[in-house]
PDB file of N, CA and C in Angstrom:
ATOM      1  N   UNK A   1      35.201 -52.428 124.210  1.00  0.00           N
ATOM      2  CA  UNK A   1      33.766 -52.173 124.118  1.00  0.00           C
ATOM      3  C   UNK A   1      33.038 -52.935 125.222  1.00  0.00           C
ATOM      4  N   UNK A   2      32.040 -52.106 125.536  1.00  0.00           N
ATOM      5  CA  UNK A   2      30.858 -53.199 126.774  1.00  0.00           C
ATOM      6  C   UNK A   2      29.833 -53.579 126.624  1.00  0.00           C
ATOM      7  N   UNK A   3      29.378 -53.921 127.189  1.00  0.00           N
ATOM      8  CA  UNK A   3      27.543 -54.441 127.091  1.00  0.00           C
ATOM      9  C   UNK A   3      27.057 -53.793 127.014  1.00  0.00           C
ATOM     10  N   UNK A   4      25.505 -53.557 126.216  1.00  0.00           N
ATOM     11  CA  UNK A   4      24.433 -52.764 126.973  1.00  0.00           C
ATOM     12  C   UNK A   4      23.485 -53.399 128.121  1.00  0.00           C
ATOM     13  N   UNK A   5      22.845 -52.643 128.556  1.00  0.00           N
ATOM     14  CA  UNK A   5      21.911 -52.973 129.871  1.00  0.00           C
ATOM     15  C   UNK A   5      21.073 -53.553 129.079  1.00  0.00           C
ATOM     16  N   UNK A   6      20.850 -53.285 128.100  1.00  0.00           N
ATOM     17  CA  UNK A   6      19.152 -53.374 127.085  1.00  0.00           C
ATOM     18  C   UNK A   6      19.565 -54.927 126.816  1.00  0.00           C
ATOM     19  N   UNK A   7      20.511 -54.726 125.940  1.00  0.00           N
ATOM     20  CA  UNK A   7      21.196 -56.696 125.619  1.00  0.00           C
ATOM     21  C   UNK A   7      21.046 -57.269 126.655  1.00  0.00           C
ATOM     22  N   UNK A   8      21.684 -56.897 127.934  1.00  0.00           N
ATOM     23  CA  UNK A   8      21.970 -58.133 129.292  1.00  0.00           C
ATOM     24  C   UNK A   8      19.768 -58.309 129.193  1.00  0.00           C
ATOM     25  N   UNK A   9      19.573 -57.088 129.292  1.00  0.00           N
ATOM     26  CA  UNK A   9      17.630 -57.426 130.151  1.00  0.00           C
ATOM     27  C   UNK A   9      16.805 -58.257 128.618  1.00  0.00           C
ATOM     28  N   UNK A  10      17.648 -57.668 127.683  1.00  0.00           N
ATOM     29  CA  UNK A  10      16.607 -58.911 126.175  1.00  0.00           C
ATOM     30  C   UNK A  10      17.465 -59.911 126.546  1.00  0.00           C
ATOM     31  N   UNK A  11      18.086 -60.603 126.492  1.00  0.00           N
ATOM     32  CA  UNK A  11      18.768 -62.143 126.832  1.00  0.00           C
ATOM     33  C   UNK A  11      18.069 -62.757 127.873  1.00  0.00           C
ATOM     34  N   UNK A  12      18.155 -61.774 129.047  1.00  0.00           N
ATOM     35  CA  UNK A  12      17.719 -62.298 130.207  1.00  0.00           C
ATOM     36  C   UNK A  12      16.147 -62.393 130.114  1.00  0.00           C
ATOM     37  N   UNK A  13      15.156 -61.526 129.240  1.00  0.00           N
ATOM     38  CA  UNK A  13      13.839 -62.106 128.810  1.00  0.00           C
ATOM     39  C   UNK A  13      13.683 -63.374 128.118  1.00  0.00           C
ATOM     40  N   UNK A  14      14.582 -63.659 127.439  1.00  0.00           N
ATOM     41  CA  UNK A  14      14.916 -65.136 126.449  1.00  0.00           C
ATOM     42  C   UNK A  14      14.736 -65.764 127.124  1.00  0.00           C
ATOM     43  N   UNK A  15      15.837 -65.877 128.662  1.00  0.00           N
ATOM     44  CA  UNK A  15      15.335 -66.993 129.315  1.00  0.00           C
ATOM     45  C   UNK A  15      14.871 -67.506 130.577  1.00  0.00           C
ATOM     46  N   UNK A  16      14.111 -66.608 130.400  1.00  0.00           N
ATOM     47  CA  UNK A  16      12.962 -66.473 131.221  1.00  0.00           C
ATOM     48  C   UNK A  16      11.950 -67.555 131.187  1.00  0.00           C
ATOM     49  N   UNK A  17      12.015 -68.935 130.441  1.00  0.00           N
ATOM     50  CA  UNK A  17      11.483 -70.249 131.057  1.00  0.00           C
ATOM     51  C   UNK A  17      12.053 -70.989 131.964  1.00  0.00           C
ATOM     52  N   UNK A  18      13.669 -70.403 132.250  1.00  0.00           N
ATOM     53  CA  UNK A  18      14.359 -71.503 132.856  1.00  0.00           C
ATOM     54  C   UNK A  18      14.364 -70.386 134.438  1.00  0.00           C
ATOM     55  N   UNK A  19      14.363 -71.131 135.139  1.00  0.00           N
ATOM     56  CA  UNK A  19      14.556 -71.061 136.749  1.00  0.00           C
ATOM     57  C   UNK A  19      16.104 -70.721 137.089  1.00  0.00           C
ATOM     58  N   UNK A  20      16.181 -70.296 138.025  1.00  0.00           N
ATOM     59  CA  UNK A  20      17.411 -69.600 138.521  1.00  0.00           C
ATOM     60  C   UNK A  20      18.741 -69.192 137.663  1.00  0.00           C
ATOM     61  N   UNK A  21      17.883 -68.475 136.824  1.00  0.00           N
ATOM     62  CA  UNK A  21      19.493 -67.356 136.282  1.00  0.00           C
ATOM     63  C   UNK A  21      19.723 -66.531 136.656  1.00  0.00           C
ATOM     64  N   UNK A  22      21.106 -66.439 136.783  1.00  0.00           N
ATOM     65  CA  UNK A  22      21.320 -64.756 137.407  1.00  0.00           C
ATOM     66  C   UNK A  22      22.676 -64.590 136.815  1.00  0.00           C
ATOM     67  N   UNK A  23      22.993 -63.547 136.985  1.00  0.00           N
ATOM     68  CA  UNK A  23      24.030 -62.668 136.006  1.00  0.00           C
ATOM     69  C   UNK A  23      24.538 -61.612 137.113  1.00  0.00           C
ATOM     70  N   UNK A  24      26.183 -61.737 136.694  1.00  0.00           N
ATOM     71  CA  UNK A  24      26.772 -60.696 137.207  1.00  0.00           C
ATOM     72  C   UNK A  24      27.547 -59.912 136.119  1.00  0.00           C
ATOM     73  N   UNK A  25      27.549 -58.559 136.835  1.00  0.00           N
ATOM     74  CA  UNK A  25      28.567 -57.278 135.824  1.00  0.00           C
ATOM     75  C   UNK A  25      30.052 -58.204 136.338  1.00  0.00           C
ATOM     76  N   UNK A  26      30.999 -57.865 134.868  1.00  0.00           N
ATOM     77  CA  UNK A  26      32.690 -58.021 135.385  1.00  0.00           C
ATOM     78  C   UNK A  26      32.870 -57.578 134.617  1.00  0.00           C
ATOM     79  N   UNK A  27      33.342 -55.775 134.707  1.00  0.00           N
ATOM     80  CA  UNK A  27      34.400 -55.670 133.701  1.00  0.00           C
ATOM     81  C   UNK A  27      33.425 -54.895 132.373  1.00  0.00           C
ATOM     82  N   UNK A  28      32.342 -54.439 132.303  1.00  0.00           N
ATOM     83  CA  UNK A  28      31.559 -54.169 131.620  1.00  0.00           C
ATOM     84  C   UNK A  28      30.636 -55.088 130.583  1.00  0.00           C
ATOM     85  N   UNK A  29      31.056 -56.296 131.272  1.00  0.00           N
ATOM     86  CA  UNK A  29      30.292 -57.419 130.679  1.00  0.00           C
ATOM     87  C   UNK A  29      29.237 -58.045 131.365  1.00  0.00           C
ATOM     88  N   UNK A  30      28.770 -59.575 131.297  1.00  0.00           N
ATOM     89  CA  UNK A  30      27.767 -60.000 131.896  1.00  0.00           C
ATOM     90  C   UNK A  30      28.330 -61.239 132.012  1.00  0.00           C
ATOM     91  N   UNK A  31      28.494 -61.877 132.913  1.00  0.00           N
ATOM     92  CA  UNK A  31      28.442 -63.469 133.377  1.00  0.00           C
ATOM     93  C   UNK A  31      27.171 -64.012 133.818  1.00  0.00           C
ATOM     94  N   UNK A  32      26.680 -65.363 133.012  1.00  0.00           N
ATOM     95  CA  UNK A  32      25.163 -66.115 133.268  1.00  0.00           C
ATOM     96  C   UNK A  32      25.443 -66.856 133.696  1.00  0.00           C
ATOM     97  N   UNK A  33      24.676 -67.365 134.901  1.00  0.00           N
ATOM     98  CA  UNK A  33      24.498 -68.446 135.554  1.00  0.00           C
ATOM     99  C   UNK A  33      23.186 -69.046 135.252  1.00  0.00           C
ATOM    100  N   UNK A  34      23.440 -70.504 135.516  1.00  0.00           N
ATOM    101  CA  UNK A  34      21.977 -70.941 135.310  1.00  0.00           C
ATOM    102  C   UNK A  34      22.567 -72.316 136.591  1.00  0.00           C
ATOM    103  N   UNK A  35      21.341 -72.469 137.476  1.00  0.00           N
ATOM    104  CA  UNK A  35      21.624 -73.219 138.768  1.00  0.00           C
ATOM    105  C   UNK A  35      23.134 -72.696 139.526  1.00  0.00           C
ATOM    106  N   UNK A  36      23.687 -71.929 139.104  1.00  0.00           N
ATOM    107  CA  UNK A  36      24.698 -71.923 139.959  1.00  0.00           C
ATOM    108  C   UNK A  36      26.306 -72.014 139.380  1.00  0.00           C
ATOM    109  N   UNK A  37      25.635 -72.525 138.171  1.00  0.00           N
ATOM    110  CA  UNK A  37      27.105 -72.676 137.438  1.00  0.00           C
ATOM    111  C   UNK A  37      27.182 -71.911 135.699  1.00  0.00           C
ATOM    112  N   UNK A  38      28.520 -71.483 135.699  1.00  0.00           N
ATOM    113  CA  UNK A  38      28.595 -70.346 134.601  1.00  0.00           C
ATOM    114  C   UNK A  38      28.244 -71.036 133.048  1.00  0.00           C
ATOM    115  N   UNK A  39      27.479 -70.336 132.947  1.00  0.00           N
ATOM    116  CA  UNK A  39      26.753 -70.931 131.043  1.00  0.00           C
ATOM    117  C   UNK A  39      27.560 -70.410 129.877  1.00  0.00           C
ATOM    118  N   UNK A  40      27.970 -68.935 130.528  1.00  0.00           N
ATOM    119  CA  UNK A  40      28.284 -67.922 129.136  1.00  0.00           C
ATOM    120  C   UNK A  40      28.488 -66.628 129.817  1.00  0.00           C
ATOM    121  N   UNK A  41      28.409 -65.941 129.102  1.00  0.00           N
ATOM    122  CA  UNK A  41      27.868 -64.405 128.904  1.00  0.00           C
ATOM    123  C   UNK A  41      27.794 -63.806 127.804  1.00  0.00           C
ATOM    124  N   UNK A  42      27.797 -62.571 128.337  1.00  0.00           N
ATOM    125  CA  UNK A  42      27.182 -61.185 127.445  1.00  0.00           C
ATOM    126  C   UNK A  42      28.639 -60.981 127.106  1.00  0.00           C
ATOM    127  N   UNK A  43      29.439 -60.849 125.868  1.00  0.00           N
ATOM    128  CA  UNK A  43      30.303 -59.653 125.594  1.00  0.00           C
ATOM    129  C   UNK A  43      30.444 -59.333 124.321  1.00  0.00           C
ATOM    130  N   UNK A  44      30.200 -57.639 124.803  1.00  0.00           N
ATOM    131  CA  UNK A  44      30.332 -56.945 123.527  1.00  0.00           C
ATOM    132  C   UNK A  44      28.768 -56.938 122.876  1.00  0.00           C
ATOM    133  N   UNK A  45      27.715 -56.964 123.542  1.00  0.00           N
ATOM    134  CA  UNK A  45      26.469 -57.048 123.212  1.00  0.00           C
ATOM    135  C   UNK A  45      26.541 -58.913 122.295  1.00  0.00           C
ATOM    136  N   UNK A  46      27.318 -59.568 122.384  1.00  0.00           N
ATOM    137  CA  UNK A  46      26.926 -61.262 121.554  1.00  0.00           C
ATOM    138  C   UNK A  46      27.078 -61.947 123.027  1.00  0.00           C
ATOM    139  N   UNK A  47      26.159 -62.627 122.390  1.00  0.00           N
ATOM    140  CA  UNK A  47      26.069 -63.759 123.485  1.00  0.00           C
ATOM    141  C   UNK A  47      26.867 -65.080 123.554  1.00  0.00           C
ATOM    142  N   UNK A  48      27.449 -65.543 124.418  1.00  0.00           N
ATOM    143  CA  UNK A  48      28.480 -66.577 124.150  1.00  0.00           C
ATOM    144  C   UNK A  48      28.426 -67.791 125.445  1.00  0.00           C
ATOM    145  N   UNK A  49      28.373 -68.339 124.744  1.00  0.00           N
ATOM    146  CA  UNK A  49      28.325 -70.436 125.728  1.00  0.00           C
ATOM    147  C   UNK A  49      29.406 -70.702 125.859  1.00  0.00           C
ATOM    148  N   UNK A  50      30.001 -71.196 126.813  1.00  0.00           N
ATOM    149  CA  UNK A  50      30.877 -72.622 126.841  1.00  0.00           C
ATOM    150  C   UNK A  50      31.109 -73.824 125.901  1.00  0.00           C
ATOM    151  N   UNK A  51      31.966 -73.666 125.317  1.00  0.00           N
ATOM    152  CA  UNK A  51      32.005 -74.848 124.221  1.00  0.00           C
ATOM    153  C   UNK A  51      31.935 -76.571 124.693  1.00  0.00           C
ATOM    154  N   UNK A  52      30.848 -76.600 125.750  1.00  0.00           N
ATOM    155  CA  UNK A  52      30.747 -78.298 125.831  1.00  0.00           C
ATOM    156  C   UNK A  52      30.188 -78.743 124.606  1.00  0.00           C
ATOM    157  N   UNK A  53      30.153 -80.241 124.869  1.00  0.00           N
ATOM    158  CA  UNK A  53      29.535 -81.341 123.883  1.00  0.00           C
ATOM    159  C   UNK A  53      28.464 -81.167 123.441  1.00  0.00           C
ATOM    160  N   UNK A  54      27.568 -80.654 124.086  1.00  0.00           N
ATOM    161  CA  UNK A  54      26.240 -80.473 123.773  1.00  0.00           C
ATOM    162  C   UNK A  54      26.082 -79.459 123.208  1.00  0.00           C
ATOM    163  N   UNK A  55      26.474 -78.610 123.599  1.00  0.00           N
ATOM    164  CA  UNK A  55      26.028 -76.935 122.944  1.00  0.00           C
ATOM    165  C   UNK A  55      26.979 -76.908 121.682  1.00  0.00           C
ATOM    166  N   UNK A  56      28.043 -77.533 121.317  1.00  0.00           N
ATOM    167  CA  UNK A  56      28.439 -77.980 119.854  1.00  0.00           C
ATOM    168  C   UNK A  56      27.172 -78.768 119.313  1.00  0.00           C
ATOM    169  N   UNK A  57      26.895 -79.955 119.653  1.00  0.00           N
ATOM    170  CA  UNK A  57      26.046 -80.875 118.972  1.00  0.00           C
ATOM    171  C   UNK A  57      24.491 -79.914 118.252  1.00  0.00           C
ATOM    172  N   UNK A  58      24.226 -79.091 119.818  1.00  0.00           N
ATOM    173  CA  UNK A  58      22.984 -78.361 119.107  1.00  0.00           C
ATOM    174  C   UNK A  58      22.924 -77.176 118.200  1.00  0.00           C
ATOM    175  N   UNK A  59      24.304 -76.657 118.054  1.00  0.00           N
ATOM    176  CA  UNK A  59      24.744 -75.568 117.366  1.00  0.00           C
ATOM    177  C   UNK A  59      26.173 -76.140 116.193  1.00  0.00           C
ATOM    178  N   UNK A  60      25.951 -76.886 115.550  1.00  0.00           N
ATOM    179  CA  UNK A  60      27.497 -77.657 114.771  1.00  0.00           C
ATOM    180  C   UNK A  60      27.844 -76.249 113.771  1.00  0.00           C
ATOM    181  N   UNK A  61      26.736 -75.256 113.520  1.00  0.00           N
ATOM    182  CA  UNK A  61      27.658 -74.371 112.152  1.00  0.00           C
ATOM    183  C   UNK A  61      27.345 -72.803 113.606  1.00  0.00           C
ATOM    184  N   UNK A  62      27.465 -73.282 114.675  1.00  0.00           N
ATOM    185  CA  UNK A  62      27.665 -71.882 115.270  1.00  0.00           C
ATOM    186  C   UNK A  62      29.311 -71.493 114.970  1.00  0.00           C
ATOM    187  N   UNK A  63      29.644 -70.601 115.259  1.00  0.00           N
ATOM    188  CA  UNK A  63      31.025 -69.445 115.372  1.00  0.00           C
ATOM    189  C   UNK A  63      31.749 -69.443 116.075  1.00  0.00           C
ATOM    190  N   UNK A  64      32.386 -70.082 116.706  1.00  0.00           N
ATOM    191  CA  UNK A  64      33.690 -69.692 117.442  1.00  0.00           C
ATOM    192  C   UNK A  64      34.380 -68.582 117.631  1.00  0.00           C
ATOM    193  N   UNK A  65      33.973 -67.799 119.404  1.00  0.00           N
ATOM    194  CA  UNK A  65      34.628 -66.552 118.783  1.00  0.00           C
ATOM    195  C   UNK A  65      35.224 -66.139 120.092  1.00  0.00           C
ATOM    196  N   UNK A  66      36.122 -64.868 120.745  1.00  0.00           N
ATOM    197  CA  UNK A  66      36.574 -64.819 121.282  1.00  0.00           C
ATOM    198  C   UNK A  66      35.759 -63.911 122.326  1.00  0.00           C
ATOM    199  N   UNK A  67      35.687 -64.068 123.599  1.00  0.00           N
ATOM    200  CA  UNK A  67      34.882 -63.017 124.398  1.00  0.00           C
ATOM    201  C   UNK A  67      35.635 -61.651 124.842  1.00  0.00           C
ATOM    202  N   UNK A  68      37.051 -62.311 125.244  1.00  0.00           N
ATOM    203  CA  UNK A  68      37.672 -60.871 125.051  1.00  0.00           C
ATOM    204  C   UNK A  68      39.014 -61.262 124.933  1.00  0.00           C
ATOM    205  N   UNK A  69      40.002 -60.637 124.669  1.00  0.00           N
ATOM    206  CA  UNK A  69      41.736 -60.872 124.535  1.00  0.00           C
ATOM    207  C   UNK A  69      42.263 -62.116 125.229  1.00  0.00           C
ATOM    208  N   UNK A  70      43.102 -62.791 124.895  1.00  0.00           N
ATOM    209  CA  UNK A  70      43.106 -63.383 125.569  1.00  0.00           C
ATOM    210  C   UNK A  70      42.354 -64.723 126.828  1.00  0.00           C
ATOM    211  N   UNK A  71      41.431 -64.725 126.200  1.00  0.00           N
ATOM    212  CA  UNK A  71      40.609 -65.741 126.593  1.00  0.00           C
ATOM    213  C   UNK A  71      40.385 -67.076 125.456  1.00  0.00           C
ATOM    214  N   UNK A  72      39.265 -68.225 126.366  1.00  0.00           N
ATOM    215  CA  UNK A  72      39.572 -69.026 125.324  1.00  0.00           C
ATOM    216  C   UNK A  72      38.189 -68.947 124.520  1.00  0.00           C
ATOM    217  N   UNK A  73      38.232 -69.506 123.533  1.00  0.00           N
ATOM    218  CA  UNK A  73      37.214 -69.638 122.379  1.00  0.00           C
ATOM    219  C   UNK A  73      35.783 -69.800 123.374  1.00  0.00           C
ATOM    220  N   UNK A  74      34.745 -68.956 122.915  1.00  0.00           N
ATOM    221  CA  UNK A  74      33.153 -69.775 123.272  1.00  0.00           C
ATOM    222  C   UNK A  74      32.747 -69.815 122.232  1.00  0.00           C
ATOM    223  N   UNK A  75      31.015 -70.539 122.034  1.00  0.00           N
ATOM    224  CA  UNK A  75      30.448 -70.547 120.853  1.00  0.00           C
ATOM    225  C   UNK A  75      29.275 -69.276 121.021  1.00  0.00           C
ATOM    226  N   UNK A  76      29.213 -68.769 119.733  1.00  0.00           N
ATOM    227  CA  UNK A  76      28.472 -67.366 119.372  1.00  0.00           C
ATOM    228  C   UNK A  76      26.497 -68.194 119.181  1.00  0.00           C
ATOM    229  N   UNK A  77      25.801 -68.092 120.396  1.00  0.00           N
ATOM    230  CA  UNK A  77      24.834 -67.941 120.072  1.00  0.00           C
ATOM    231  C   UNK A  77      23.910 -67.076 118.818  1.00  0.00           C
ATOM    232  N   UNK A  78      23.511 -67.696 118.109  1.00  0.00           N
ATOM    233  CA  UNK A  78      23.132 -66.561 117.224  1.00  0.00           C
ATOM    234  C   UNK A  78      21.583 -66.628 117.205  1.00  0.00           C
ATOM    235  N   UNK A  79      21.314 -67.920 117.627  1.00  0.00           N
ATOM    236  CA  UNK A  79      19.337 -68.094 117.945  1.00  0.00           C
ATOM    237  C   UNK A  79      18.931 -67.846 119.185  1.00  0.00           C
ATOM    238  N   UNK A  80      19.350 -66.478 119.138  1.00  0.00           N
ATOM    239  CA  UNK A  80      18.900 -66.011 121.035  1.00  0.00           C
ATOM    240  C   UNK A  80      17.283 -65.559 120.673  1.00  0.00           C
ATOM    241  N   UNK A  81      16.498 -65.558 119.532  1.00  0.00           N
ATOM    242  CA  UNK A  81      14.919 -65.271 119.418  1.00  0.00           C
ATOM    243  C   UNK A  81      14.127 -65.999 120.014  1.00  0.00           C
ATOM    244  N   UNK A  82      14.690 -67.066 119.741  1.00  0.00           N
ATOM    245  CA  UNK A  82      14.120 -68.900 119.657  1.00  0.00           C
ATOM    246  C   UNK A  82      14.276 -69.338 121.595  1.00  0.00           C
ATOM    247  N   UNK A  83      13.140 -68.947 122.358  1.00  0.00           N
ATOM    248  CA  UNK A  83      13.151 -68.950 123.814  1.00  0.00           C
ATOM    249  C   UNK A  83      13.403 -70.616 123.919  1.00  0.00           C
ATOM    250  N   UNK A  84      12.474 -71.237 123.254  1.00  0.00           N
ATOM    251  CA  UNK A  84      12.620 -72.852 123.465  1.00  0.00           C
ATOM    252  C   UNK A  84      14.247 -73.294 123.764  1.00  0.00           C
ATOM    253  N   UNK A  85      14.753 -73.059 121.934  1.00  0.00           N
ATOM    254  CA  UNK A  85      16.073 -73.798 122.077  1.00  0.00           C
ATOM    255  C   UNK A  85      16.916 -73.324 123.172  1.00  0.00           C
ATOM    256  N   UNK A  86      16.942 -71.961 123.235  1.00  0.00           N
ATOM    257  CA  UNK A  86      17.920 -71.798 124.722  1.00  0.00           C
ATOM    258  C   UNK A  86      17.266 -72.461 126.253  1.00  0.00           C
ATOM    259  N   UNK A  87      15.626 -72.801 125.990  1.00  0.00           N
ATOM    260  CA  UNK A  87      16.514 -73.780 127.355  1.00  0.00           C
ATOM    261  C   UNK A  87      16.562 -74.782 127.662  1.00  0.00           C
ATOM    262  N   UNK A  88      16.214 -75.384 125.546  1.00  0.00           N
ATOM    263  CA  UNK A  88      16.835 -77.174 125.668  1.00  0.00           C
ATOM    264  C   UNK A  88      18.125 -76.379 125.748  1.00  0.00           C
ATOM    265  N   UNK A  89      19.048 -75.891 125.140  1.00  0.00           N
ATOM    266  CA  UNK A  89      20.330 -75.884 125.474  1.00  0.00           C
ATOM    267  C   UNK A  89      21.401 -75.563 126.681  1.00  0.00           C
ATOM    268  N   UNK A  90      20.025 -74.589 127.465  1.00  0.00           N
ATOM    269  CA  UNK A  90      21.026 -74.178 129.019  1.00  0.00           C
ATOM    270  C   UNK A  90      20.780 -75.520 129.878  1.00  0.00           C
ATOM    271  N   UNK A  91      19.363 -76.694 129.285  1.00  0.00           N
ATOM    272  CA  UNK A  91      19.380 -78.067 130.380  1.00  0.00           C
ATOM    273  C   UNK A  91      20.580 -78.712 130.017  1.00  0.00           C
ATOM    274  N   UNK A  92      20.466 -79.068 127.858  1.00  0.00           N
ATOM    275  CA  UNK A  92      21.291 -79.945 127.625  1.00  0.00           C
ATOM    276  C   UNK A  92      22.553 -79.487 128.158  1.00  0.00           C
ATOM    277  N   UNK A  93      23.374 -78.235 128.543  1.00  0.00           N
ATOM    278  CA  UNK A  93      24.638 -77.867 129.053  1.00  0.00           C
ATOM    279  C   UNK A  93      24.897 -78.447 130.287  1.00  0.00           C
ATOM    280  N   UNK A  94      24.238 -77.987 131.028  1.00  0.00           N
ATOM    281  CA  UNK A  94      24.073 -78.335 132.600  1.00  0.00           C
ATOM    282  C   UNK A  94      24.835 -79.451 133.283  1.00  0.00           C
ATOM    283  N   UNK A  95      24.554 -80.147 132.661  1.00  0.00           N
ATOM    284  CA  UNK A  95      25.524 -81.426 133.210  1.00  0.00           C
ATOM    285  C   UNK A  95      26.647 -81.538 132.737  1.00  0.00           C
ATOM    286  N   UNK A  96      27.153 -80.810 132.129  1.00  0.00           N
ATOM    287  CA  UNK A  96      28.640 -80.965 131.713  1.00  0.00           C
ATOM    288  C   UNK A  96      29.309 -79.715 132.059  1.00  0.00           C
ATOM    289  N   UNK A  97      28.571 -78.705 132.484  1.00  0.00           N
ATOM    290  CA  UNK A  97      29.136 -77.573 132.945  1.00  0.00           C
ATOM    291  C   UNK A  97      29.829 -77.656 134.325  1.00  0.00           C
ATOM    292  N   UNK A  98      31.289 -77.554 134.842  1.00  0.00           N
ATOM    293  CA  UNK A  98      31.811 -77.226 136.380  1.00  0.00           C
ATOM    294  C   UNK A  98      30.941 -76.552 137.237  1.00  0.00           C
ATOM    295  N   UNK A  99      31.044 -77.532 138.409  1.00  0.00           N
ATOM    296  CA  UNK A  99      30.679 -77.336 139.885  1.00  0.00           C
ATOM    297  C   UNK A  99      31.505 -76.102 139.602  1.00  0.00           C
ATOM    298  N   UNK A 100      30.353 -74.876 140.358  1.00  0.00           N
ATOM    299  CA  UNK A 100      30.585 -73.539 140.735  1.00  0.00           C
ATOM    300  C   UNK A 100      32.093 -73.942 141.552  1.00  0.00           C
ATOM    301  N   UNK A 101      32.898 -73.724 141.803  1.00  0.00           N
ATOM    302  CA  UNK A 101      34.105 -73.253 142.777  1.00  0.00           C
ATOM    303  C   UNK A 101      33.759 -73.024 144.080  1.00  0.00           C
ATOM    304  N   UNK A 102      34.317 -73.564 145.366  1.00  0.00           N
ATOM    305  CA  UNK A 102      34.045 -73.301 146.419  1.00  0.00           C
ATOM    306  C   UNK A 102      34.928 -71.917 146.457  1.00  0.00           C
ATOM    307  N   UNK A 103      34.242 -71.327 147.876  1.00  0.00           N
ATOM    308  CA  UNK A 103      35.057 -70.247 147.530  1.00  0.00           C
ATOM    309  C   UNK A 103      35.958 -70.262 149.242  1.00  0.00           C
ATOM    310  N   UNK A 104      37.505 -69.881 149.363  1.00  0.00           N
ATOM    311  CA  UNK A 104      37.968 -70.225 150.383  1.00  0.00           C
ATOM    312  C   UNK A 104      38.026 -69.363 151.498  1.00  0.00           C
ATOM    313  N   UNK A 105      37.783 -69.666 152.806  1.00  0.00           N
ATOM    314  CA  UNK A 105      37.471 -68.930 153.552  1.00  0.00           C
ATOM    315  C   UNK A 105      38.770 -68.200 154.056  1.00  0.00           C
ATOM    316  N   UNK A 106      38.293 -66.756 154.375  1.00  0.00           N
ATOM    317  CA  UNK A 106      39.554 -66.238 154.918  1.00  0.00           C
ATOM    318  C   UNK A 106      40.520 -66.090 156.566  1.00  0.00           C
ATOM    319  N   UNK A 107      40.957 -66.453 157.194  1.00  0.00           N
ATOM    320  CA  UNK A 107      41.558 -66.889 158.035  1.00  0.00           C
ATOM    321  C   UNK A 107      41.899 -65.385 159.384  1.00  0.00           C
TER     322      UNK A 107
END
């Protein structure tokens, strides 16, 4: 199953207080960035975080769930209404989220 366009553009209205998100298609899904480095995405129309420290702490009875086969666990946003908490939670992430990947040049 894939995303809808409608899900990726309501999410992406959610967070619309925070400065530089952007999102790419992979695969019929959505990958979020916020500054540069990956937060989550879209799959399957649910929205899903990175299981750091923080985004446990601010979510302790969120869901654990799988984004697609074979991948590892994220946590299931389920207060995507609530514009505030997503972007205490995309700041509180931020610093514990990986430096984007350089990417290597080709020769």
């Amino acid at each position: 199953m894939t995303s809808s366009k409608e899900y990726l553009e309501y999410i992406l209205e959610q967070l619309s207080n925070l400065d530089d998100i952007t999102q790419r298609a992979m695969m019929g899904e959505y990958i979020i960035y916020y500054r540069g480095k990956i937060v989550g995405g879209i799959y399957d129309d649910r929205f899903l975080v990175k299981p750091v420290k923080s985004a446990m702490e601010m979510m302790p009875e969120a869901n654990m769930e799988l984004p697609y086969e074979g991948a590892k666990e994220m946590v299931l946003v389920d207060n995507v209404e609530d514009k505030e908490f997503l972007r205490d939670l995309f700041e509180a992430m931020y610093e514990e989220l990986p430096a984007p990947k350089k990417k290597r040049k080709k020769h």
